[in-house]
C-alpha atoms as a PDB file:
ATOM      1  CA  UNK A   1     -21.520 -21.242  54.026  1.00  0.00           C
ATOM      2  CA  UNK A   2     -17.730 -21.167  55.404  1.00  0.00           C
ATOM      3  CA  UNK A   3     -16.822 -23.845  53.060  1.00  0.00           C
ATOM      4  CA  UNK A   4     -18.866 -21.811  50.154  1.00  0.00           C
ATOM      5  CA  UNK A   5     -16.158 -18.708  51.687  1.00  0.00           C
ATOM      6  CA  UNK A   6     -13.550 -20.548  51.966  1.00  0.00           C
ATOM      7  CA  UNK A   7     -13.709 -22.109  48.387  1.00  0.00           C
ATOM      8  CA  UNK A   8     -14.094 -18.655  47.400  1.00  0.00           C
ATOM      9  CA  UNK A   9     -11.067 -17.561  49.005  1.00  0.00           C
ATOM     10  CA  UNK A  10      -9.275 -20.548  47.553  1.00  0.00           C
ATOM     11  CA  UNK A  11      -9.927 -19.822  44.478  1.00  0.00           C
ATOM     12  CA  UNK A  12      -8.684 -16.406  44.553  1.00  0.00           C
ATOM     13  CA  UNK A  13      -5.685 -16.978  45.986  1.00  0.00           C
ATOM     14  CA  UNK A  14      -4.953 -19.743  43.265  1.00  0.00           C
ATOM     15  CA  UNK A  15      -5.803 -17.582  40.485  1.00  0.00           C
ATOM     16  CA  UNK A  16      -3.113 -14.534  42.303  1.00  0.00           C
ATOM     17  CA  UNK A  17      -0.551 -17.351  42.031  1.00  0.00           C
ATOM     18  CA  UNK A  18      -1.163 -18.114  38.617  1.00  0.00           C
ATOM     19  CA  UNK A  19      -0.981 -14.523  37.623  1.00  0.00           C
ATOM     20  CA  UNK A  20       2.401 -14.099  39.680  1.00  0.00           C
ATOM     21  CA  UNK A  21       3.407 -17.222  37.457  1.00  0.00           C
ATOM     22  CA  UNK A  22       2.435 -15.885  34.546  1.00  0.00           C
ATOM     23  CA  UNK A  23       3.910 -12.493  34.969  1.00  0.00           C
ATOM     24  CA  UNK A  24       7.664 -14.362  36.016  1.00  0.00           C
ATOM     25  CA  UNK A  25       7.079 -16.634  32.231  1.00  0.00           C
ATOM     26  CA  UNK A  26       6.269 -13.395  30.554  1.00  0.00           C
ATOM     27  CA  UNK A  27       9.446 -11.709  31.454  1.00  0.00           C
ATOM     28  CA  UNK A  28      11.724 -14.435  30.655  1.00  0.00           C
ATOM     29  CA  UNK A  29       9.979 -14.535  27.518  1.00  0.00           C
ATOM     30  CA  UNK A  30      11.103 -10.890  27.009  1.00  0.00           C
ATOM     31  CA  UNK A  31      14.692 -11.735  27.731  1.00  0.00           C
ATOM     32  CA  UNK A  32      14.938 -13.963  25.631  1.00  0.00           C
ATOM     33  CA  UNK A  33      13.210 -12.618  22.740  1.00  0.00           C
ATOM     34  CA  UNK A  34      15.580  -9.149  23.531  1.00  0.00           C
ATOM     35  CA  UNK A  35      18.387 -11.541  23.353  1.00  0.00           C
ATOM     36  CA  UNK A  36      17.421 -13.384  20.457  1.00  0.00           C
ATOM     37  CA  UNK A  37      16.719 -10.260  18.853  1.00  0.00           C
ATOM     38  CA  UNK A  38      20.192  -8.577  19.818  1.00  0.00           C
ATOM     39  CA  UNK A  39      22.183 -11.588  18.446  1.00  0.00           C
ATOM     40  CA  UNK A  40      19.930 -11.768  15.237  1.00  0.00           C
ATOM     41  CA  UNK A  41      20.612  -7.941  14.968  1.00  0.00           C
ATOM     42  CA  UNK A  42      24.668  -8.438  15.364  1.00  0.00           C
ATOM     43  CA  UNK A  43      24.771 -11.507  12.866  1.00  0.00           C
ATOM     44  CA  UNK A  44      22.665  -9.306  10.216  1.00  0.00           C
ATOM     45  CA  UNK A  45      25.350  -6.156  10.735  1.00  0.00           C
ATOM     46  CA  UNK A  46      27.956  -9.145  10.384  1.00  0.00           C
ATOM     47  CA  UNK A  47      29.396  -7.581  13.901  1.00  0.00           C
ATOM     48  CA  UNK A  48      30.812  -9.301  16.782  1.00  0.00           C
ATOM     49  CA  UNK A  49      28.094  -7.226  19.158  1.00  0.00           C
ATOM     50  CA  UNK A  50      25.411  -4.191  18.667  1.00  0.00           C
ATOM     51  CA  UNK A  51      26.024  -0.477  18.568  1.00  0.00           C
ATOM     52  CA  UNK A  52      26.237   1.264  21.592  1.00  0.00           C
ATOM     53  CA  UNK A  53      22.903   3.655  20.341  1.00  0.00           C
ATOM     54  CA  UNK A  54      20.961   0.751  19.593  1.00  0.00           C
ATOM     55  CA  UNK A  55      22.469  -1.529  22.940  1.00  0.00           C
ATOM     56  CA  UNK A  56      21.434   0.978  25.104  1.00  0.00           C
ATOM     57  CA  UNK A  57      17.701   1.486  23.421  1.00  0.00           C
ATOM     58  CA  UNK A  58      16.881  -2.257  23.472  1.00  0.00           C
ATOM     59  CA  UNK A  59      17.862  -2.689  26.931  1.00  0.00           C
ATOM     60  CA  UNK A  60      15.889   0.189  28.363  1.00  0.00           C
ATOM     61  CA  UNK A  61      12.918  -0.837  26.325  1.00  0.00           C
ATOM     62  CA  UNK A  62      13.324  -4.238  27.750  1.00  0.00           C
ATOM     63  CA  UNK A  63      12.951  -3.073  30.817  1.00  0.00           C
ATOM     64  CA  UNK A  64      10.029  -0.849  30.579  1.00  0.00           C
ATOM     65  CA  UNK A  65       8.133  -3.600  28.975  1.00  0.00           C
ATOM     66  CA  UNK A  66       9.032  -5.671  32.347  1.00  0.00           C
ATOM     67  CA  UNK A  67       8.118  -3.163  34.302  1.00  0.00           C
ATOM     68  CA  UNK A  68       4.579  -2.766  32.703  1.00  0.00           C
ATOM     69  CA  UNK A  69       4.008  -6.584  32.962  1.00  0.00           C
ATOM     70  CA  UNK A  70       5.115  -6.651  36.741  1.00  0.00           C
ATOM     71  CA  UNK A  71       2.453  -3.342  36.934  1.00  0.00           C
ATOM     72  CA  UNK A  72      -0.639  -4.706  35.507  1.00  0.00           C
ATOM     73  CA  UNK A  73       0.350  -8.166  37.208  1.00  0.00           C
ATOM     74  CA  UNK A  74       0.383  -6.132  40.642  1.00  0.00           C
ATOM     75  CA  UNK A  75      -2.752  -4.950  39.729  1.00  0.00           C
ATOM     76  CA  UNK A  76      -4.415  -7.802  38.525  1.00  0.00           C
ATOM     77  CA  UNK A  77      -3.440  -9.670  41.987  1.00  0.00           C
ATOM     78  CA  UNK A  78      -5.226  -7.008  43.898  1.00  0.00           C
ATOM     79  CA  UNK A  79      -8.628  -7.687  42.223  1.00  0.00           C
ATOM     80  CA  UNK A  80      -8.761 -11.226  43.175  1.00  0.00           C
ATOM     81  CA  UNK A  81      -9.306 -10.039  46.752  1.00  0.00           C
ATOM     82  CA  UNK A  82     -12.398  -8.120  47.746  1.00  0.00           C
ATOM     83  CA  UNK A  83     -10.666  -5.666  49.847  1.00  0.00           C
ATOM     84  CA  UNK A  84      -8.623  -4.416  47.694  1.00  0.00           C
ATOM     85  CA  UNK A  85     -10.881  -4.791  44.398  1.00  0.00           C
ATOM     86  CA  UNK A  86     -12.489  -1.752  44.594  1.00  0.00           C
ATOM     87  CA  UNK A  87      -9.230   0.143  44.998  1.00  0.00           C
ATOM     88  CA  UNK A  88      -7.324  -1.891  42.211  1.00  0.00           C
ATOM     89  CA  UNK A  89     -10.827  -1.415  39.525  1.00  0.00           C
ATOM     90  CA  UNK A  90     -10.286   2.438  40.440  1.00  0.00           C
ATOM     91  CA  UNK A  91      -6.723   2.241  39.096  1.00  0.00           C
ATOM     92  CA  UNK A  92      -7.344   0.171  36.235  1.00  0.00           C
ATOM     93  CA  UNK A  93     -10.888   2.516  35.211  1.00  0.00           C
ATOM     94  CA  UNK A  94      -9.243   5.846  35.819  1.00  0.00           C
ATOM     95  CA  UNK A  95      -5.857   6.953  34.801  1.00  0.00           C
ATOM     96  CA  UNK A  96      -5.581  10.340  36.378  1.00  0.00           C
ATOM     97  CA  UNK A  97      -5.989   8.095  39.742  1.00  0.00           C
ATOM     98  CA  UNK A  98      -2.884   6.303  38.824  1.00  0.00           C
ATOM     99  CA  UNK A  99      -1.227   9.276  37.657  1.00  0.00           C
ATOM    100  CA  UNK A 100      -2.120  11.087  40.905  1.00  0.00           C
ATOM    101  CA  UNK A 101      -1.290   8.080  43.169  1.00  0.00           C
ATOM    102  CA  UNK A 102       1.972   7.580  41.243  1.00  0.00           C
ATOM    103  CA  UNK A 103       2.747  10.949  41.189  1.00  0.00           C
ATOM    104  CA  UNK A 104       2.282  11.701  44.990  1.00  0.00           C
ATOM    105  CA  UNK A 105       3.713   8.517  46.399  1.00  0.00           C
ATOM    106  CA  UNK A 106       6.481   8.086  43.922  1.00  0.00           C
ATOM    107  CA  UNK A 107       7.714  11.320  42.267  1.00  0.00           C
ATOM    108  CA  UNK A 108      11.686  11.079  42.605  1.00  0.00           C
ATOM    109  CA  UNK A 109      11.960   7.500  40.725  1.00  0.00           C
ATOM    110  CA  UNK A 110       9.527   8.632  38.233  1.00  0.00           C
ATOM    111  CA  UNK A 111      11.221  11.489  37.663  1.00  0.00           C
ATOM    112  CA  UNK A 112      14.356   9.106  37.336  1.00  0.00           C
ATOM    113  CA  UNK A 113      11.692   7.059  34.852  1.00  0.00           C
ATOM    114  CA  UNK A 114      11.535   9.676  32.743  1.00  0.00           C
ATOM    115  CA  UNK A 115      15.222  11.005  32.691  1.00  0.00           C
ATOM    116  CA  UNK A 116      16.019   7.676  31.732  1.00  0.00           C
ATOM    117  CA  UNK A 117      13.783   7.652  28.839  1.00  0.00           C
ATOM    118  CA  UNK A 118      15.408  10.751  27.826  1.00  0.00           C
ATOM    119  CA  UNK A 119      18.702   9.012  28.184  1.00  0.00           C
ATOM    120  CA  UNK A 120      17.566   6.520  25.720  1.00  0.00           C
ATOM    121  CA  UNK A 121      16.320   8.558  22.963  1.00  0.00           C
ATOM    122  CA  UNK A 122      19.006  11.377  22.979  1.00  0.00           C
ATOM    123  CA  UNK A 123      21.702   9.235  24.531  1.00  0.00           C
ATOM    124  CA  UNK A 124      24.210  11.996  25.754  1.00  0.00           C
ATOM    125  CA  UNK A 125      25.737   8.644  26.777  1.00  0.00           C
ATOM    126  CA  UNK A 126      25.616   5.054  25.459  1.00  0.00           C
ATOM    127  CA  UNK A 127      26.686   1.796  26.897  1.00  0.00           C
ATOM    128  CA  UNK A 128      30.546   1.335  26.266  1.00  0.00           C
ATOM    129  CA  UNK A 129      31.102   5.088  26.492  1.00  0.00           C
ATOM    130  CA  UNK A 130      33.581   6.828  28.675  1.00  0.00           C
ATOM    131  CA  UNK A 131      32.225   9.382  30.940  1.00  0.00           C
ATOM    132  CA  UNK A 132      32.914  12.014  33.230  1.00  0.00           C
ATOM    133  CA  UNK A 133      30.308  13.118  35.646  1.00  0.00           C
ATOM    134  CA  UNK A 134      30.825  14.878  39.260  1.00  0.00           C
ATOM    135  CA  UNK A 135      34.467  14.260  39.295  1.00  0.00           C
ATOM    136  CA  UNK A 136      33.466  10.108  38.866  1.00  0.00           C
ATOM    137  CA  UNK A 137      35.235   9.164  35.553  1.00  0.00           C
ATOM    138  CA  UNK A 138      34.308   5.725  34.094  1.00  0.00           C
ATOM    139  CA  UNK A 139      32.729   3.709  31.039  1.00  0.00           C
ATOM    140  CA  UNK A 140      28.805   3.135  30.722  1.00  0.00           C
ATOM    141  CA  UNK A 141      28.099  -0.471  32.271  1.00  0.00           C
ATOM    142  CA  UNK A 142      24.436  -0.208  31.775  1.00  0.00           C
ATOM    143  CA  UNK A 143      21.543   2.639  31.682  1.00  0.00           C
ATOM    144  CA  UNK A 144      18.362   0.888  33.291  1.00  0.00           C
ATOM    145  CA  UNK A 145      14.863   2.605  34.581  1.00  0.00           C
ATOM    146  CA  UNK A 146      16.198   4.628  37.194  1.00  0.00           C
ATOM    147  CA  UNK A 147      19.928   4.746  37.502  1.00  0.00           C
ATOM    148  CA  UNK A 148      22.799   4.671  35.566  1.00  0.00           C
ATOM    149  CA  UNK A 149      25.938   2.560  36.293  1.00  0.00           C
ATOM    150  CA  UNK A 150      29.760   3.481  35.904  1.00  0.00           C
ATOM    151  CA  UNK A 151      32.387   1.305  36.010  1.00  0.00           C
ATOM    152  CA  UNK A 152      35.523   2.759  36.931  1.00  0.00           C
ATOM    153  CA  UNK A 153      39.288   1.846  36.035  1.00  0.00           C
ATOM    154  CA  UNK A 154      39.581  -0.126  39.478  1.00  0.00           C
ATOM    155  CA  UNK A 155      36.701  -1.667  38.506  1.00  0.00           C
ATOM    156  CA  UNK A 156      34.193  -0.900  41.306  1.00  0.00           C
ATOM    157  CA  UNK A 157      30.453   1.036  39.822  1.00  0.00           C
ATOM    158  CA  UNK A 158      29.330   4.238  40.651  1.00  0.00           C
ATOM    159  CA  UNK A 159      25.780   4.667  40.559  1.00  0.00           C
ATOM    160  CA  UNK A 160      24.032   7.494  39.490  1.00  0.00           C
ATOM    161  CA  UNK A 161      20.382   8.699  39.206  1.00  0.00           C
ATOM    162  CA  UNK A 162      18.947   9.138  36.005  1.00  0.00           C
ATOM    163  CA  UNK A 163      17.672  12.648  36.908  1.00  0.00           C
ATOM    164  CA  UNK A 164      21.137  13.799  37.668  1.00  0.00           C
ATOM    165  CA  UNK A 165      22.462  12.673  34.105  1.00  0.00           C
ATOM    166  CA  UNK A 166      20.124  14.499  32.854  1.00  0.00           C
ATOM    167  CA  UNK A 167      19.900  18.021  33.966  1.00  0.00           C
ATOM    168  CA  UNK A 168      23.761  18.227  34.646  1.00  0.00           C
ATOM    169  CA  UNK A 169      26.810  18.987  32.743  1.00  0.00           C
ATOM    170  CA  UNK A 170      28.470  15.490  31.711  1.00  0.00           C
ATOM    171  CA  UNK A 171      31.692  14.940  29.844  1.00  0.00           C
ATOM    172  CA  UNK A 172      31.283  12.003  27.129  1.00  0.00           C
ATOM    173  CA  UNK A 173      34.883  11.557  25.648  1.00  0.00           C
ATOM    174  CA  UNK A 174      33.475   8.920  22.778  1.00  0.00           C
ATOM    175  CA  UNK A 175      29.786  10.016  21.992  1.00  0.00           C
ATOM    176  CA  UNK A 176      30.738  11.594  18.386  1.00  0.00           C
ATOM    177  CA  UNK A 177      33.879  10.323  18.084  1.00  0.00           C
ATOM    178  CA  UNK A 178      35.438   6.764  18.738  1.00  0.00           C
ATOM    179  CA  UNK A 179      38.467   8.266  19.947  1.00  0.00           C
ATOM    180  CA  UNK A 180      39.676  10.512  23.485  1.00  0.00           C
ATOM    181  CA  UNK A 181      42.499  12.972  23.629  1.00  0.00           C
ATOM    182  CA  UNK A 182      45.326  12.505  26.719  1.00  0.00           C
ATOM    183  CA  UNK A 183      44.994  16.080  28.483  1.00  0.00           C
ATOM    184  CA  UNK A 184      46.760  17.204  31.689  1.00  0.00           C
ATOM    185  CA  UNK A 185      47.280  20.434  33.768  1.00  0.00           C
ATOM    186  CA  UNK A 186      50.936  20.980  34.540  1.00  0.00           C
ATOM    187  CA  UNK A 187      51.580  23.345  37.715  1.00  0.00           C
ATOM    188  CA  UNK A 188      54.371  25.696  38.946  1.00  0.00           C
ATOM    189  CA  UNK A 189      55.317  27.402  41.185  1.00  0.00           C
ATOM    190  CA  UNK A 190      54.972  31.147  41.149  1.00  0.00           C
ATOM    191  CA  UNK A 191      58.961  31.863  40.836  1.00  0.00           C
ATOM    192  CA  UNK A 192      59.071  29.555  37.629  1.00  0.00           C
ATOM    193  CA  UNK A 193      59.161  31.484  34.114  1.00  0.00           C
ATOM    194  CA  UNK A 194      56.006  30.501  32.625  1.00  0.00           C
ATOM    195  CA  UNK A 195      56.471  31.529  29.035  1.00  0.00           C
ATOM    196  CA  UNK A 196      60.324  29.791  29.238  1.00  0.00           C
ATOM    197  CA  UNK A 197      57.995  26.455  30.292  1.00  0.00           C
ATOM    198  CA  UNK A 198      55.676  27.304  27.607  1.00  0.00           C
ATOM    199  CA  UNK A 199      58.380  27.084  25.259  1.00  0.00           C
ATOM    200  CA  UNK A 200      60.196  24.195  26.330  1.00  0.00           C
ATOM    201  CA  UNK A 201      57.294  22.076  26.667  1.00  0.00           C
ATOM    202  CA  UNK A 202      56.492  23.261  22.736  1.00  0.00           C
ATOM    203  CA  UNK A 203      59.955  22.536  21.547  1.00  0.00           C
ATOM    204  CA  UNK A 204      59.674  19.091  23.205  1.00  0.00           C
ATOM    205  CA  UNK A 205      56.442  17.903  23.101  1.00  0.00           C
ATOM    206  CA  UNK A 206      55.825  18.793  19.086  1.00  0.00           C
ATOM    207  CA  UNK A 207      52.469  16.683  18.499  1.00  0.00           C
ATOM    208  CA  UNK A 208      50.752  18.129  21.691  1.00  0.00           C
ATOM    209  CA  UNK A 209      49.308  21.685  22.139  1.00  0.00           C
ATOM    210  CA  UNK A 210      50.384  23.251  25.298  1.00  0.00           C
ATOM    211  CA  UNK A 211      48.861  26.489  26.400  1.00  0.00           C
ATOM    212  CA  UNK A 212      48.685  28.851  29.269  1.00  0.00           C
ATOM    213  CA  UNK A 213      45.447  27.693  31.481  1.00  0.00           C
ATOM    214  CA  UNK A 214      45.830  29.640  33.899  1.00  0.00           C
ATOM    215  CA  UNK A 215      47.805  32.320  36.001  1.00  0.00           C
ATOM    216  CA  UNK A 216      47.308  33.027  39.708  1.00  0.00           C
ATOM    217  CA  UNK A 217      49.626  34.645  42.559  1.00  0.00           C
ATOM    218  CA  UNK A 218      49.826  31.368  43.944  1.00  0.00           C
ATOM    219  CA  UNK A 219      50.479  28.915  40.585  1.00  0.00           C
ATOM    220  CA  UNK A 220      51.038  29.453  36.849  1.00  0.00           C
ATOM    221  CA  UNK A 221      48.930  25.925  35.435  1.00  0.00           C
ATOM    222  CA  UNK A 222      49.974  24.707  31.694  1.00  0.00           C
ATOM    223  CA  UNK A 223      46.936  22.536  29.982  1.00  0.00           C
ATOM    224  CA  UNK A 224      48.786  20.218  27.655  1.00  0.00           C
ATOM    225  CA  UNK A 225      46.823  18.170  24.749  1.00  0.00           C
ATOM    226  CA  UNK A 226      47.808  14.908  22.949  1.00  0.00           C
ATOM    227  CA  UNK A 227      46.457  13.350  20.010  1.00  0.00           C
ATOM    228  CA  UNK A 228      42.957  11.373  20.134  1.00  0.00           C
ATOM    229  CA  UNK A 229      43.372   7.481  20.912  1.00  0.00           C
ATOM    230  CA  UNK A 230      41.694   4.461  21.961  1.00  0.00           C
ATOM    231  CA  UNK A 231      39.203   5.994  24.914  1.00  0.00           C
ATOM    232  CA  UNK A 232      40.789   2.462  26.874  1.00  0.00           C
ATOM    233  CA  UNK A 233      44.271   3.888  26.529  1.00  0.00           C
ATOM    234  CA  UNK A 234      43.497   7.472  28.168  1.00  0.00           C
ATOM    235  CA  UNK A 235      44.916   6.919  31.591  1.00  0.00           C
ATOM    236  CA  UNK A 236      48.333   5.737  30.588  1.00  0.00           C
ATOM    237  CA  UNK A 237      48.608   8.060  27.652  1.00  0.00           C
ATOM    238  CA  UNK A 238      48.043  10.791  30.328  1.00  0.00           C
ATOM    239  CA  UNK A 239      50.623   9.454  32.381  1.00  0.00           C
ATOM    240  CA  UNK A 240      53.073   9.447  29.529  1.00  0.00           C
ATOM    241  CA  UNK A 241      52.476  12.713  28.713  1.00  0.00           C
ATOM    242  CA  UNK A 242      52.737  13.931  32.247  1.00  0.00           C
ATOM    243  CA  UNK A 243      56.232  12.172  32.680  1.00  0.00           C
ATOM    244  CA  UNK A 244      57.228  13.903  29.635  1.00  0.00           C
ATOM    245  CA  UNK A 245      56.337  17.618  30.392  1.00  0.00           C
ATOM    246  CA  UNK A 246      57.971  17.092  33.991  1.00  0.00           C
ATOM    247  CA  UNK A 247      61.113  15.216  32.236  1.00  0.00           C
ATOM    248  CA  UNK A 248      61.221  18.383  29.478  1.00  0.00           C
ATOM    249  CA  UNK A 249      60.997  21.206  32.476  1.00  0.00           C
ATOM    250  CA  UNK A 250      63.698  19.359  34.883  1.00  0.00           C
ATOM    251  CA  UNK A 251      65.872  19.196  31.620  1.00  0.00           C
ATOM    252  CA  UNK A 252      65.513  22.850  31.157  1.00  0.00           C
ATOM    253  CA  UNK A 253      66.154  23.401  34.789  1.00  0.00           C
ATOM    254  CA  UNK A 254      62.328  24.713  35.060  1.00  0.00           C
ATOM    255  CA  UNK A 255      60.378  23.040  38.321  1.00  0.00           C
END
């Protein structure tokens, strides 16, 4: 009888590790089919890489497809042991159960689940694109299940929920357009003649628009606008532009 148990048992724990086996070869199989696919994709276009719109959809739908196989994996290891076979049938038989269970026990990151699968239809963003979100400015590393990562121009990530992206206001300098204009706020002081600054920065600064942002008893601010560019160029073509409108003012004798 115990070795008729213990066989038993044997058995079911071989048959777990096969399925945990199993489940790892399936989802290197998906990488490299996604990756096979991608570069068969690129060579086809007869471009060095894929689209941002269609980079970021294959990658999140490679990693739902993991995510399934690591699921059903899960809960096919759960029926191989007795205790937990009634509980594991129940989620396979009865999908408001796993809804509920889900639901309950995991709401935030499916709610992050399902922002990112809004992500990846609409893309407000794509990978490559440069972003501005909660005062964190950066370019789309990746968009995966749950959060989305930045990389900023000092090269450390910023990571951000999917749920976040997508019921808040974000700034997306290249979504339409391959292309970002330089723009800076200029302020003075209240003693400073704002419409002779206005002018001066007009006069010398022809291919920008420069207008009056904003006027307070504290500060007068300018907004000044540049031509689009390269979205990699931004930072130093708002530099430029900065030294210019303070070199134009201190010309003029205008702080």
């Amino acid at each position: 009888m115990l070795a008729a148990v213990l066989g038993a048992n044997v058995g079911h724990i071989v048959a777990a590790g096969l399925t945990v086996v199993l489940a790892v070869a399936a989802i290197v199989l998906v990488e490299r089919a996604f990756a096979s696919r991608s570069r068969r994709l690129a060579a086809t276009l007869g471009v060095g890489g894929l689209s941002p719109v269609v980079d970021t959809r294959l990658r999140f739908l490679r990693r739902v497809i993991e995510a399934t196989i690591v699921f059903v994996g899960v809960l096919i290891v759960l029926r191989q042991f007795d205790q937990l076979d009634r509980l594991a049938g129940s989620l396979l038989a009865s999908s408001a159960i796993t809804a509920a269970v889900i639901g309950f026990a995991a709401r935030p990151t499916l709610g992050n689940a399902i922002a990112g699968l809004l992500l990846a239809v609409t893309q407000p963003l794509r990978i490559g694109d440069r972003v501005e979100f909660a005062g964190e400015t950066g370019v789309v590393d990746d968009v995966r299940l749950t959060y989305t990562f930045l990389r900023t121009a000092d090269g450390s990530r910023v990571v951000i929920p999917n749920e976040m992206l997508a019921s808040s206001v974000l700034r997306n300098d290249t979504v339409l357009e391959p292309s970002a204009a330089a723009e800076v706020s200029l302020g003075l002081t209240p003693a400073t003649d704002a419409l002779a600054a206005l002018a001066a920065l007009r006069d010398a600064l022809p291919s920008a628009t420069v207008t009056l942002d904003d006027v307070t008893a504290d500060a007068t601010v300018l907004k000044i606008r540049g031509e689009p560019g390269d979205p990699d160029t931004k930072g130093e073509r708002e530099a430029a532009l900065r030294a210019d409108a303070y070199g134009a003012l201190h010309e003029r004798g205008l702080r």
